[in-house]
PDB file of N, CA and C in Angstrom:
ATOM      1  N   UNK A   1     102.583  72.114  85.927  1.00  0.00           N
ATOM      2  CA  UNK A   1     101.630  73.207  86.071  1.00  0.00           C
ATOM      3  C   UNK A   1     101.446  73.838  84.688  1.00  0.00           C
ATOM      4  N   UNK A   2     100.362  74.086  83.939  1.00  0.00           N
ATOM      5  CA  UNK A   2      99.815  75.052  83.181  1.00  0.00           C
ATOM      6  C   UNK A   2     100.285  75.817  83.121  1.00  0.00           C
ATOM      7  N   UNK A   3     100.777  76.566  81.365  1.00  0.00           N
ATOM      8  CA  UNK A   3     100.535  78.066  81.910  1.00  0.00           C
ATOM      9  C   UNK A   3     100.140  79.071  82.145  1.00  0.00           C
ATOM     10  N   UNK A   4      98.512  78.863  82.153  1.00  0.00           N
ATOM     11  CA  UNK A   4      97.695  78.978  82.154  1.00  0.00           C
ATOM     12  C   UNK A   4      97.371  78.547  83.923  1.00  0.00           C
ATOM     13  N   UNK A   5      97.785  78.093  84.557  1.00  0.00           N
ATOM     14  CA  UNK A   5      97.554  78.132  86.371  1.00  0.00           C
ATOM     15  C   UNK A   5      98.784  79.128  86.351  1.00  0.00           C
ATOM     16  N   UNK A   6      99.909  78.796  85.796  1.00  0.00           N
ATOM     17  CA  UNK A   6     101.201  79.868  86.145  1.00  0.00           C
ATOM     18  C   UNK A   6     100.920  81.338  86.280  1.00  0.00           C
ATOM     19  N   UNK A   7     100.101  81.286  84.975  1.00  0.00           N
ATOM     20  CA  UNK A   7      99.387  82.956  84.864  1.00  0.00           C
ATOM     21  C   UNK A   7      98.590  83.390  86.370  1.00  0.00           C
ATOM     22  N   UNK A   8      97.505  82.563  86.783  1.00  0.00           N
ATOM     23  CA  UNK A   8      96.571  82.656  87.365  1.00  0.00           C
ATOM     24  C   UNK A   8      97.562  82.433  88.800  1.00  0.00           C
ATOM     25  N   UNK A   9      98.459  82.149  89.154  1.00  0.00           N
ATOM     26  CA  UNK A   9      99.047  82.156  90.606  1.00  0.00           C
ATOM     27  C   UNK A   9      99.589  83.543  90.571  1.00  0.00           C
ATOM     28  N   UNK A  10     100.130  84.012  89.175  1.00  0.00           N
ATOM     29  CA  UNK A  10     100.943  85.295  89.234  1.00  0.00           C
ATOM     30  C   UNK A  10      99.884  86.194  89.558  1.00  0.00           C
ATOM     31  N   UNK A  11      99.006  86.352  88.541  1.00  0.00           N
ATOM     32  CA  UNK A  11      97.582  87.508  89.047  1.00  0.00           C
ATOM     33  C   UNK A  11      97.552  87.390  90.674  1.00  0.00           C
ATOM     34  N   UNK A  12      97.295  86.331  91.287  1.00  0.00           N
ATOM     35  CA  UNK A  12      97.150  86.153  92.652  1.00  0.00           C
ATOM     36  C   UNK A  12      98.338  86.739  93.576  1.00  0.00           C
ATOM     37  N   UNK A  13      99.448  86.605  93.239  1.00  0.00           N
ATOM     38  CA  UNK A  13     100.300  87.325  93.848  1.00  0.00           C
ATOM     39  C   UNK A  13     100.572  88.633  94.018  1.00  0.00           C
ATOM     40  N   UNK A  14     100.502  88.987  93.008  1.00  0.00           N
ATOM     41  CA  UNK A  14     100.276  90.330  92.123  1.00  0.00           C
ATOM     42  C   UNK A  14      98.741  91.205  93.639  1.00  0.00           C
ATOM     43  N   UNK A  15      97.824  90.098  93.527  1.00  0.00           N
ATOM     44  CA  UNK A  15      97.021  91.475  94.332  1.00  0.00           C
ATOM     45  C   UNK A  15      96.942  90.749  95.742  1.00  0.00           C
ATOM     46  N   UNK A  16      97.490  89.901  96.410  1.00  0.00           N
ATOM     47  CA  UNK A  16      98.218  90.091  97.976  1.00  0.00           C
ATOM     48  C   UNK A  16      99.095  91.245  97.832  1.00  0.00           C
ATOM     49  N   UNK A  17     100.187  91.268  96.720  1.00  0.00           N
ATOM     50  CA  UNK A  17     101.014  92.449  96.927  1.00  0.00           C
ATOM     51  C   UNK A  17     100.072  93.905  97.221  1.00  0.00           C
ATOM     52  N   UNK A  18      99.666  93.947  96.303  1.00  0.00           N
ATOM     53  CA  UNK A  18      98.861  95.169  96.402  1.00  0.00           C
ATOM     54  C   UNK A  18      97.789  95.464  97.647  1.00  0.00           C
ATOM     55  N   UNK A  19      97.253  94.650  97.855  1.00  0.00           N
ATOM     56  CA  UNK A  19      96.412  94.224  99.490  1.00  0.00           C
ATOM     57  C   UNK A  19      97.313  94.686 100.551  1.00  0.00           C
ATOM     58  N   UNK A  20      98.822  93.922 100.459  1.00  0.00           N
ATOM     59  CA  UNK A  20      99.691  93.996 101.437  1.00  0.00           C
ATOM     60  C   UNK A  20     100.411  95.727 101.408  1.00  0.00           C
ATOM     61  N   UNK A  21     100.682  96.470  99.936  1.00  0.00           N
ATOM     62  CA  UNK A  21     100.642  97.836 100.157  1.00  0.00           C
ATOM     63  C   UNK A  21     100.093  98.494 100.875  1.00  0.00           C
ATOM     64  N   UNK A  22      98.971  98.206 100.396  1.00  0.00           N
ATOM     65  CA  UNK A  22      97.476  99.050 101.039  1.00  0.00           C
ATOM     66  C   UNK A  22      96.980  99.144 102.778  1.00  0.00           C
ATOM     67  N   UNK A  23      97.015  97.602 102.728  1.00  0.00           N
ATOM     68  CA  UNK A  23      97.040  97.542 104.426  1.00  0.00           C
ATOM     69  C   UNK A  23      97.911  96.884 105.246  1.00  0.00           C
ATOM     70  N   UNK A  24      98.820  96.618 104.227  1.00  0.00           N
ATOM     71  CA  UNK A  24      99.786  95.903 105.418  1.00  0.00           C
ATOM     72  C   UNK A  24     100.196  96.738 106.747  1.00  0.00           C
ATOM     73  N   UNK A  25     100.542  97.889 106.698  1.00  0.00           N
ATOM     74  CA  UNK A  25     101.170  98.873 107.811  1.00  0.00           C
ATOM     75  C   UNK A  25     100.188  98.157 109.239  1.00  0.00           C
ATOM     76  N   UNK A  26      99.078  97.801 109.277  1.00  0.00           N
ATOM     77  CA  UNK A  26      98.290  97.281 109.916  1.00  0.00           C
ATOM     78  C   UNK A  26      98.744  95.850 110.612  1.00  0.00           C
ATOM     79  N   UNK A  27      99.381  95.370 110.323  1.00  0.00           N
ATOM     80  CA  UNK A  27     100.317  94.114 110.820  1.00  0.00           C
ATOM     81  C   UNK A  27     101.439  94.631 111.784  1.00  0.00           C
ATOM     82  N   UNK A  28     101.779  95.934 111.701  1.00  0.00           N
ATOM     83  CA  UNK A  28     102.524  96.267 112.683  1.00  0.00           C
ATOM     84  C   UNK A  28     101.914  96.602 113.890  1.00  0.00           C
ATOM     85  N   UNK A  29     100.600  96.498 114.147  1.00  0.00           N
ATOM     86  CA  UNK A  29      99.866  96.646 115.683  1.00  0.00           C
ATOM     87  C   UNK A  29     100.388  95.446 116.171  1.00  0.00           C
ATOM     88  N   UNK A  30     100.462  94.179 115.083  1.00  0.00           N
ATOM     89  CA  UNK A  30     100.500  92.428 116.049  1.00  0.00           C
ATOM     90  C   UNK A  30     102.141  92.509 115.988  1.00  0.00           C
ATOM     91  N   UNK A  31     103.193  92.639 115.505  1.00  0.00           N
ATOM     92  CA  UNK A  31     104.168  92.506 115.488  1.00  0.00           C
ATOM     93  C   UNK A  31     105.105  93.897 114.519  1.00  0.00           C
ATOM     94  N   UNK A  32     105.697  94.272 115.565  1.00  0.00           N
ATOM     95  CA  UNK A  32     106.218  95.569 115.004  1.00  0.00           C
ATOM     96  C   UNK A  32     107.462  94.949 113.724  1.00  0.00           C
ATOM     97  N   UNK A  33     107.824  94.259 113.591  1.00  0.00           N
ATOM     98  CA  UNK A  33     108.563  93.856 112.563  1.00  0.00           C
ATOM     99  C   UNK A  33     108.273  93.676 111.084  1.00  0.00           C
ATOM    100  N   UNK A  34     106.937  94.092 111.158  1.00  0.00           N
ATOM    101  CA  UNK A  34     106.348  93.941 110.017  1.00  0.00           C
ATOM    102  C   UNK A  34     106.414  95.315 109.213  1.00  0.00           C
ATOM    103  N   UNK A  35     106.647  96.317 110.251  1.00  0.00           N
ATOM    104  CA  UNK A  35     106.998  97.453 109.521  1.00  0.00           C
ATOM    105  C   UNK A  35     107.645  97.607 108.484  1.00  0.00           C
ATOM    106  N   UNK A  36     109.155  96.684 108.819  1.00  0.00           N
ATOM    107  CA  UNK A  36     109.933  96.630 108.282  1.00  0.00           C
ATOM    108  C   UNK A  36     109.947  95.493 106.919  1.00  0.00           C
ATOM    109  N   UNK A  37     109.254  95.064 106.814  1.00  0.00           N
ATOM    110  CA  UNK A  37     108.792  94.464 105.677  1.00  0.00           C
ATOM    111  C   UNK A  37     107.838  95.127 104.969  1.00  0.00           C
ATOM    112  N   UNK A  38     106.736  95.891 105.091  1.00  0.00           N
ATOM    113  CA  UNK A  38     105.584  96.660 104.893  1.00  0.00           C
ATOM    114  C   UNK A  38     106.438  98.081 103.737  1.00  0.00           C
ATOM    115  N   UNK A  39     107.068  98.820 104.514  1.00  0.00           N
ATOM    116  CA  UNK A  39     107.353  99.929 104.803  1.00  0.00           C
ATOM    117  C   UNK A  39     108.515  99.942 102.623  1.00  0.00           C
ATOM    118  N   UNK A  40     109.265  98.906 102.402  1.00  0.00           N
ATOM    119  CA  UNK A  40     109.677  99.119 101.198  1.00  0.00           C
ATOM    120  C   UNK A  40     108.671  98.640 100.249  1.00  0.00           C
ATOM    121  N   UNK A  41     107.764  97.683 100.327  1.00  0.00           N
ATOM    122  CA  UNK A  41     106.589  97.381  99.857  1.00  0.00           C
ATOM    123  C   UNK A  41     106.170  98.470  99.198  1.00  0.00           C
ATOM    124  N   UNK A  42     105.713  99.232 100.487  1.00  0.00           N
ATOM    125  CA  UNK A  42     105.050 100.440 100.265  1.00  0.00           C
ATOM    126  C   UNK A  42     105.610 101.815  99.286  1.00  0.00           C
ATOM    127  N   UNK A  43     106.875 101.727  99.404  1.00  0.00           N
ATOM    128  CA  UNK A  43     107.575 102.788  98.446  1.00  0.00           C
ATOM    129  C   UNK A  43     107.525 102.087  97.215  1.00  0.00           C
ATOM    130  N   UNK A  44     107.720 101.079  97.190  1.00  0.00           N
ATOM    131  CA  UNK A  44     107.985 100.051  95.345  1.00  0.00           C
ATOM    132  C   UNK A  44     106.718 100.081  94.851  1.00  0.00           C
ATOM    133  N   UNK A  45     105.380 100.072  95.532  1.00  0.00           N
ATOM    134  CA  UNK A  45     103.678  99.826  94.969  1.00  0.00           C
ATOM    135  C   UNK A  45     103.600 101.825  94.586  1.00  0.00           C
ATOM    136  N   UNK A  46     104.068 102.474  95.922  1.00  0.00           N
ATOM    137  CA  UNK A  46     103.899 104.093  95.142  1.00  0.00           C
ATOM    138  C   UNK A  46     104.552 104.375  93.832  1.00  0.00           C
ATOM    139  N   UNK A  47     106.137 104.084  94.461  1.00  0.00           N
ATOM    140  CA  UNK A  47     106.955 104.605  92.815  1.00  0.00           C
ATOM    141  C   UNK A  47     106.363 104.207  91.696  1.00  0.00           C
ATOM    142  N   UNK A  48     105.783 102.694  91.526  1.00  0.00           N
ATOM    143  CA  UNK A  48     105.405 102.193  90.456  1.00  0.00           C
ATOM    144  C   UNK A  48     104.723 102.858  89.907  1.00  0.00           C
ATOM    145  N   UNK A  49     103.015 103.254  90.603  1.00  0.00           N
ATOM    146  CA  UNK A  49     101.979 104.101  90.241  1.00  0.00           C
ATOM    147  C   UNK A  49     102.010 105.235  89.883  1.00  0.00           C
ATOM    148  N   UNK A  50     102.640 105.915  90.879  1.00  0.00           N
ATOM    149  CA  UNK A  50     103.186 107.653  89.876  1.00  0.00           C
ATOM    150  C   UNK A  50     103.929 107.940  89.404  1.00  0.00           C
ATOM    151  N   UNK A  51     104.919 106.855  89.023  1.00  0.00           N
ATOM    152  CA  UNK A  51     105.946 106.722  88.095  1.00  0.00           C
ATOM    153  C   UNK A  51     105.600 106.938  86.780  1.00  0.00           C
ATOM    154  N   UNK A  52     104.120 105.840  86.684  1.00  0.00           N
ATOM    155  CA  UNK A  52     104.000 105.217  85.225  1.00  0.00           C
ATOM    156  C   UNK A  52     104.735 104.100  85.168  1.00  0.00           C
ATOM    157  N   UNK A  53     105.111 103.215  86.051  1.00  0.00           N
ATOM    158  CA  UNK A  53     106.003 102.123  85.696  1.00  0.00           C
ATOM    159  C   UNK A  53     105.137 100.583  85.406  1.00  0.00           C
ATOM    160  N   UNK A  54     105.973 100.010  85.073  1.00  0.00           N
ATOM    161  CA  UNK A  54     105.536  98.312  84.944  1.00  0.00           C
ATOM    162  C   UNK A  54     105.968  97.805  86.090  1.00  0.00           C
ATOM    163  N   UNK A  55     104.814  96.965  86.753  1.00  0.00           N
ATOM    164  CA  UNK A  55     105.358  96.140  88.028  1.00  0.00           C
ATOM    165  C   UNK A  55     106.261  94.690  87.196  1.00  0.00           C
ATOM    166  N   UNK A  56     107.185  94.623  87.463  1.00  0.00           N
ATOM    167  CA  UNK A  56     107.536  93.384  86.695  1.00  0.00           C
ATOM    168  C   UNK A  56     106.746  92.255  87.064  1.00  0.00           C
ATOM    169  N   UNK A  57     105.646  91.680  87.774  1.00  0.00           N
ATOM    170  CA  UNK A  57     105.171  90.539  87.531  1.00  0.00           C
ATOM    171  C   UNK A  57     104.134  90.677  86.484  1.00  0.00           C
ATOM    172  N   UNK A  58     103.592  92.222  85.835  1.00  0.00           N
ATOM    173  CA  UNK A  58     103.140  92.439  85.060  1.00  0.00           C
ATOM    174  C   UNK A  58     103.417  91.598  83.266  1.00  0.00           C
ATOM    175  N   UNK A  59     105.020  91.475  83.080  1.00  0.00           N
ATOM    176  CA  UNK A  59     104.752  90.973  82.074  1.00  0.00           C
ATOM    177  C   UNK A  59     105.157  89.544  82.122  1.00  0.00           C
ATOM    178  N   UNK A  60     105.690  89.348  82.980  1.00  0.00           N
ATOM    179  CA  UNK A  60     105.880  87.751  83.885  1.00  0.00           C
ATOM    180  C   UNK A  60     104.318  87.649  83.582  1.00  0.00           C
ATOM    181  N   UNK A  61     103.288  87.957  84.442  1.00  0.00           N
ATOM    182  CA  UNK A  61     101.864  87.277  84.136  1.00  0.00           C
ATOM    183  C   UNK A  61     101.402  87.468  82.550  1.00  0.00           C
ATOM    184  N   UNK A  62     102.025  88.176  81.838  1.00  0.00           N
ATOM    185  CA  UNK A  62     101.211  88.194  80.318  1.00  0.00           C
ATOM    186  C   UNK A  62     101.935  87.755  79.626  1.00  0.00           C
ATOM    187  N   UNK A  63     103.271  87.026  79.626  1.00  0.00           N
ATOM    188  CA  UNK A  63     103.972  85.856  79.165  1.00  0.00           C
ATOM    189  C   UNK A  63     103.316  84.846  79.081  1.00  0.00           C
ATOM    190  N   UNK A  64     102.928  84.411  80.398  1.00  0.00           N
ATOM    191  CA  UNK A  64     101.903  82.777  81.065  1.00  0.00           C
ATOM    192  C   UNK A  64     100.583  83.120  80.126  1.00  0.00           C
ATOM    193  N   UNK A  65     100.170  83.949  80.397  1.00  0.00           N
ATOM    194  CA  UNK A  65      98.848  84.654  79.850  1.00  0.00           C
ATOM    195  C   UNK A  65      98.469  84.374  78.324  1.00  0.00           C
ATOM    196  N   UNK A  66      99.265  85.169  77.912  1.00  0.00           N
ATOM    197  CA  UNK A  66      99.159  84.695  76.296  1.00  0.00           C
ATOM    198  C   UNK A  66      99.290  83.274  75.773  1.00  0.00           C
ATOM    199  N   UNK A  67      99.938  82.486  76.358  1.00  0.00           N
ATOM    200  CA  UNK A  67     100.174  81.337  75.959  1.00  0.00           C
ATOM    201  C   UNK A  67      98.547  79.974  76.435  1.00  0.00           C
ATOM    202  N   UNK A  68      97.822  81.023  77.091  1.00  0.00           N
ATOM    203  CA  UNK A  68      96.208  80.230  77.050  1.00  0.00           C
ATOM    204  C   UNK A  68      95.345  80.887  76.309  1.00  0.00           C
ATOM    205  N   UNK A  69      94.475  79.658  76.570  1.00  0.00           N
ATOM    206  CA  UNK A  69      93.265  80.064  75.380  1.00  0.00           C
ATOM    207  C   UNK A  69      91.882  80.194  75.612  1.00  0.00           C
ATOM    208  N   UNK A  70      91.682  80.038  76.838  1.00  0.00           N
ATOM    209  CA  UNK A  70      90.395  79.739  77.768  1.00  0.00           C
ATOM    210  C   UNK A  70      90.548  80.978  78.928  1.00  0.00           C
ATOM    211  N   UNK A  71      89.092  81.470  79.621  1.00  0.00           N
ATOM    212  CA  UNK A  71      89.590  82.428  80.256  1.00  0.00           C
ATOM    213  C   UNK A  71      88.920  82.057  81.756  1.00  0.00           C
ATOM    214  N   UNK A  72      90.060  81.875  83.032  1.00  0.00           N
ATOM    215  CA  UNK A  72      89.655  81.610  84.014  1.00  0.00           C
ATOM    216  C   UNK A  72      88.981  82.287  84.765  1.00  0.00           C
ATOM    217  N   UNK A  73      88.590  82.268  86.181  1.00  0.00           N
ATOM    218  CA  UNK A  73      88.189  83.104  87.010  1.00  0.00           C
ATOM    219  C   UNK A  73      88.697  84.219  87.480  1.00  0.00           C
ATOM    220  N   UNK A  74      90.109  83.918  87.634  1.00  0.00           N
ATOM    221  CA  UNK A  74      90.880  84.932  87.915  1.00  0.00           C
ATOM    222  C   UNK A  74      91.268  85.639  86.991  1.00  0.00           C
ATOM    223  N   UNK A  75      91.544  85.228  85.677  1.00  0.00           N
ATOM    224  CA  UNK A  75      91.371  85.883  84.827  1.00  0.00           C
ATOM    225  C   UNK A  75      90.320  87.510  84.466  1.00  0.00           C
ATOM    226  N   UNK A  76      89.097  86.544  84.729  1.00  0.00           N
ATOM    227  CA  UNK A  76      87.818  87.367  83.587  1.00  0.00           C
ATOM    228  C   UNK A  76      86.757  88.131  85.297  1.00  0.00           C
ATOM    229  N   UNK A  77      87.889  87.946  86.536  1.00  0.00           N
ATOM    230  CA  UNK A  77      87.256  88.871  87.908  1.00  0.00           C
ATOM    231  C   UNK A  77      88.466  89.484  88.882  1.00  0.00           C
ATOM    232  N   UNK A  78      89.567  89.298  88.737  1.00  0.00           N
ATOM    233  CA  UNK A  78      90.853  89.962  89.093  1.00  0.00           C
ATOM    234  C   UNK A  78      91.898  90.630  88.655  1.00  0.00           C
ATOM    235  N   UNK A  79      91.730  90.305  87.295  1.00  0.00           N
ATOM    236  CA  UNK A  79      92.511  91.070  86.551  1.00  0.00           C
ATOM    237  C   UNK A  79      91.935  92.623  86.407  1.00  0.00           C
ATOM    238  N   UNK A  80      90.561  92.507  86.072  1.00  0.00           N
ATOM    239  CA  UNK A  80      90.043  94.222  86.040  1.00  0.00           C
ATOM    240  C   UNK A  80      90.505  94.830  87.082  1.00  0.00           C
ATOM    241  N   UNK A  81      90.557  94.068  88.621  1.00  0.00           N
ATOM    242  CA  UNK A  81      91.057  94.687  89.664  1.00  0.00           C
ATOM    243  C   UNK A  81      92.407  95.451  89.522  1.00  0.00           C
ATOM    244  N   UNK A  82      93.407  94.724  88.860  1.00  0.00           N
ATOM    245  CA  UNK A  82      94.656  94.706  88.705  1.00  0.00           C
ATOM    246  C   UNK A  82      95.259  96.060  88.143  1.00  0.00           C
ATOM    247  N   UNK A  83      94.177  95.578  86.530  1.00  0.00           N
ATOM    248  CA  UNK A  83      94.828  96.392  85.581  1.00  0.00           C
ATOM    249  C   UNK A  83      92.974  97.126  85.643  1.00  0.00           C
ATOM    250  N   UNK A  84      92.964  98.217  85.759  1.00  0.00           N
ATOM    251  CA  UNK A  84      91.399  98.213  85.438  1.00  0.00           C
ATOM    252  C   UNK A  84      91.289  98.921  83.846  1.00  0.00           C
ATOM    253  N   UNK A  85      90.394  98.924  82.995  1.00  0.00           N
ATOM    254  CA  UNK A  85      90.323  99.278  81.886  1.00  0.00           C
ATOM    255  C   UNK A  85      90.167 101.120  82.034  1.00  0.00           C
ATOM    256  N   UNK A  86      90.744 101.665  81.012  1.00  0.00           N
ATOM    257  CA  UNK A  86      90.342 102.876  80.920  1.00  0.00           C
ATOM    258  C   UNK A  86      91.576 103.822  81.515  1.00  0.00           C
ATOM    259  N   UNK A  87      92.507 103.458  82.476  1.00  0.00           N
ATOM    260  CA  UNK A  87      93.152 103.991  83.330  1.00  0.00           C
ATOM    261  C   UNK A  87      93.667 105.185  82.752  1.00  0.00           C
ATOM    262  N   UNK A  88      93.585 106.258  83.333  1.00  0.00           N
ATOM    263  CA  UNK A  88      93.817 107.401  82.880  1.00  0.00           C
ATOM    264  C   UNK A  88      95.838 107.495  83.422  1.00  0.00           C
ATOM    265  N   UNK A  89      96.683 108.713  83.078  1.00  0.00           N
ATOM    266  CA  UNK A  89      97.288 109.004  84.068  1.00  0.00           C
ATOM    267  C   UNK A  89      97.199 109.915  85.338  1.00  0.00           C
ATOM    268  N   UNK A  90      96.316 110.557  85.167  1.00  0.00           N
ATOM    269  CA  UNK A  90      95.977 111.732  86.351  1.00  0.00           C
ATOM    270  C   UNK A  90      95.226 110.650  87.677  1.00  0.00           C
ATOM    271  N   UNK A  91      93.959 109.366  86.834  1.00  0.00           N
ATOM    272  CA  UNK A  91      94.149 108.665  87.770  1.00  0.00           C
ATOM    273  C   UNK A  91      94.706 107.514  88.405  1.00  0.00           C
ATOM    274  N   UNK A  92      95.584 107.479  87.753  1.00  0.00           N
ATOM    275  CA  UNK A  92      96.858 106.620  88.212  1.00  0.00           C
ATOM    276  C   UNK A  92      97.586 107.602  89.582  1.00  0.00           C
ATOM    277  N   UNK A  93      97.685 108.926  89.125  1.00  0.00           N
ATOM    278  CA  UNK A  93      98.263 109.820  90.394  1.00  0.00           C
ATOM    279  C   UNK A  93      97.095 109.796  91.622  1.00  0.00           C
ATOM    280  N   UNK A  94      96.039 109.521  91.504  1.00  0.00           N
ATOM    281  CA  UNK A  94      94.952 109.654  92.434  1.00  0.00           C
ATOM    282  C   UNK A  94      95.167 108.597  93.339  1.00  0.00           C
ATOM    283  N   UNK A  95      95.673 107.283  92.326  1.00  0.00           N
ATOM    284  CA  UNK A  95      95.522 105.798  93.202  1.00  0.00           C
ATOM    285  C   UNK A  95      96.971 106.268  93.985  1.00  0.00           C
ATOM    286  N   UNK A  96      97.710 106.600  93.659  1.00  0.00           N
ATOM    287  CA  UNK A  96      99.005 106.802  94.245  1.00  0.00           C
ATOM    288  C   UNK A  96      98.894 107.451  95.246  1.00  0.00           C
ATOM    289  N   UNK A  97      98.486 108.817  95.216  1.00  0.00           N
ATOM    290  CA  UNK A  97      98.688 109.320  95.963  1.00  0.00           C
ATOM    291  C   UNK A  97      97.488 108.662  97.452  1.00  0.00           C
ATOM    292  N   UNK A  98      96.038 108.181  96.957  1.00  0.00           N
ATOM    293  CA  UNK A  98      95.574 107.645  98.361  1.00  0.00           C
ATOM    294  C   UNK A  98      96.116 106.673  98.590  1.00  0.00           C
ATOM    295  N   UNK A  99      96.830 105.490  97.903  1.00  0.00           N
ATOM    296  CA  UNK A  99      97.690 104.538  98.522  1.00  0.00           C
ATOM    297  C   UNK A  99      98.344 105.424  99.865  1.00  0.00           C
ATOM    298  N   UNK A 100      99.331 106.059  99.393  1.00  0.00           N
ATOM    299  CA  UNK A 100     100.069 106.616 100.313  1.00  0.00           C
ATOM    300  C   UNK A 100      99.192 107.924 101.875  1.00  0.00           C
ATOM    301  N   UNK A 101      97.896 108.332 101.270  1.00  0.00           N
ATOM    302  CA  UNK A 101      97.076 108.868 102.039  1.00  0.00           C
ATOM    303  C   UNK A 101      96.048 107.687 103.345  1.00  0.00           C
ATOM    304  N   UNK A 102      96.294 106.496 102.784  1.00  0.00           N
ATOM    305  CA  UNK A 102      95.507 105.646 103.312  1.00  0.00           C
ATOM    306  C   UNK A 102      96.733 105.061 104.463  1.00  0.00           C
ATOM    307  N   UNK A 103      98.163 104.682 104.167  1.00  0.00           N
ATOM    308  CA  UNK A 103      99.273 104.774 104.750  1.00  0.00           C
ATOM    309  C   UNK A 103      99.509 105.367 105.663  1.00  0.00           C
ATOM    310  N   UNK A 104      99.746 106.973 105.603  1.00  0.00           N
ATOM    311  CA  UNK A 104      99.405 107.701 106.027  1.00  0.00           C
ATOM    312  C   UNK A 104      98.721 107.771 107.851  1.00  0.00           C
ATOM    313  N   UNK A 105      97.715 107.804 107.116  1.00  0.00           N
ATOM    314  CA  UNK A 105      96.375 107.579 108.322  1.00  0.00           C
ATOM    315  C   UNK A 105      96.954 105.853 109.159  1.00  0.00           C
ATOM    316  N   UNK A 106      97.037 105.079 108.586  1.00  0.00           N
ATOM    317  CA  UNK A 106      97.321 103.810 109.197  1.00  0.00           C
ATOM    318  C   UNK A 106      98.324 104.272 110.171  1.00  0.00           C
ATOM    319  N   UNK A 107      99.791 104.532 109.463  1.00  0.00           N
ATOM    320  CA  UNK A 107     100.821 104.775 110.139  1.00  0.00           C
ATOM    321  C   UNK A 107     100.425 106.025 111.627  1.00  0.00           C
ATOM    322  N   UNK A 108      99.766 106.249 111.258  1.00  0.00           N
ATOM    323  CA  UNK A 108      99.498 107.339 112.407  1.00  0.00           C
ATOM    324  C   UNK A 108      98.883 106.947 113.714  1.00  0.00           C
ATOM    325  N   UNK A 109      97.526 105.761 113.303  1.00  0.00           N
ATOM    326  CA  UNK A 109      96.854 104.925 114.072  1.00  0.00           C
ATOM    327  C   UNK A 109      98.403 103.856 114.885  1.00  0.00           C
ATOM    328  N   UNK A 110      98.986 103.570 114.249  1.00  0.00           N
ATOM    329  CA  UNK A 110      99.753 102.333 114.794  1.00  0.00           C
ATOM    330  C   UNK A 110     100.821 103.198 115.825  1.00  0.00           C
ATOM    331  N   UNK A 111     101.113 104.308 115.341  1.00  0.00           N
ATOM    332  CA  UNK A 111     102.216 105.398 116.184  1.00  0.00           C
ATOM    333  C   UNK A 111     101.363 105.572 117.135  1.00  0.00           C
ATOM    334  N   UNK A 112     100.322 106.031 117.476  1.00  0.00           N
ATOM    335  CA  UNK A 112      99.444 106.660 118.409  1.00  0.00           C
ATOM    336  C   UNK A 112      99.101 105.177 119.889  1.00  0.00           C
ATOM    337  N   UNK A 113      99.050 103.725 118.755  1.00  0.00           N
ATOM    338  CA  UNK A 113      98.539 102.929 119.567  1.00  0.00           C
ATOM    339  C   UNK A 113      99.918 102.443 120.052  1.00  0.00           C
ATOM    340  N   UNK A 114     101.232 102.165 120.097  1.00  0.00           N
ATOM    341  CA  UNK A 114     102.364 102.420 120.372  1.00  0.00           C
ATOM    342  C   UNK A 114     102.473 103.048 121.658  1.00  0.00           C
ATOM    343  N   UNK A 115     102.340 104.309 121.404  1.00  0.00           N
ATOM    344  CA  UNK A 115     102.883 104.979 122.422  1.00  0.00           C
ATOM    345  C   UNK A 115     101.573 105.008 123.340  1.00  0.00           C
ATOM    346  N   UNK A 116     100.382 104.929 123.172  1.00  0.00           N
ATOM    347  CA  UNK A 116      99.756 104.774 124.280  1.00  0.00           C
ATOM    348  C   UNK A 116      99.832 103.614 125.089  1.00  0.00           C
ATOM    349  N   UNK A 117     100.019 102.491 124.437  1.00  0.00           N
ATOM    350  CA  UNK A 117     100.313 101.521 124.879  1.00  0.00           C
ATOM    351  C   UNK A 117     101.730 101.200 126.368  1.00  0.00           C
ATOM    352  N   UNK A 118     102.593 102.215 126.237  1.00  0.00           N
ATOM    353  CA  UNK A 118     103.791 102.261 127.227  1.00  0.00           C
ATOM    354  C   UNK A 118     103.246 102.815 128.365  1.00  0.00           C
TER     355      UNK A 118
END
């Protein structure tokens, strides 16, 4: 494998993770066990963001990264997703905090459909 595909599988992982922050809590309507997979996800994608931290596949992917010379798809249309240009820190606290506002609301939907459900 390339490392240059190596890069480009990591980007890809990198935003299921973030997908799976965002909405995973939503997998616990089909199987409540997913909570429990969801649920530290979800604290490791917040801390990161209003931390200010580095996700470590962050420099895992710009290891692979640097070492190409051509710029793929995922590259030059997922990465802005990733990392977007400009990022402030105040809105870095914004993404954080609706991560966890969007959570939130999910977790509430899945509690509600739960117990109506009995």
């Amino acid at each position: 494998m390339s490392e240059q595909m190596l890069a480009d599988a990591i980007v890809i992982v990198h935003l299921l993770f973030i997908g799976f922050a965002l909405l995973g809590g939503l997998l616990a309507l089909w199987r409540r066990w997913w909570l429990w997979l969801h649920l530290p996800a979800l604290g490791w994608a917040a801390l990161v963001v209003l931390m200010g931290w580095v996700c470590p596949l962050t420099p895992l992917e710009n290891r692979y990264r640097a070492a190409g010379y051509t710029s793929s798809f995922i590259e030059h249309y997922l990465l802005p997703i990733i990392y977007p240009p400009g990022l402030s820190r105040e809105q870095q606290w914004l993404l954080g905090l609706a991560l966890l506002a969007v959570n939130a609301a999910i977790y509430t939907w899945v509690i509600w459909r739960w117990r109506r459900s009995r």
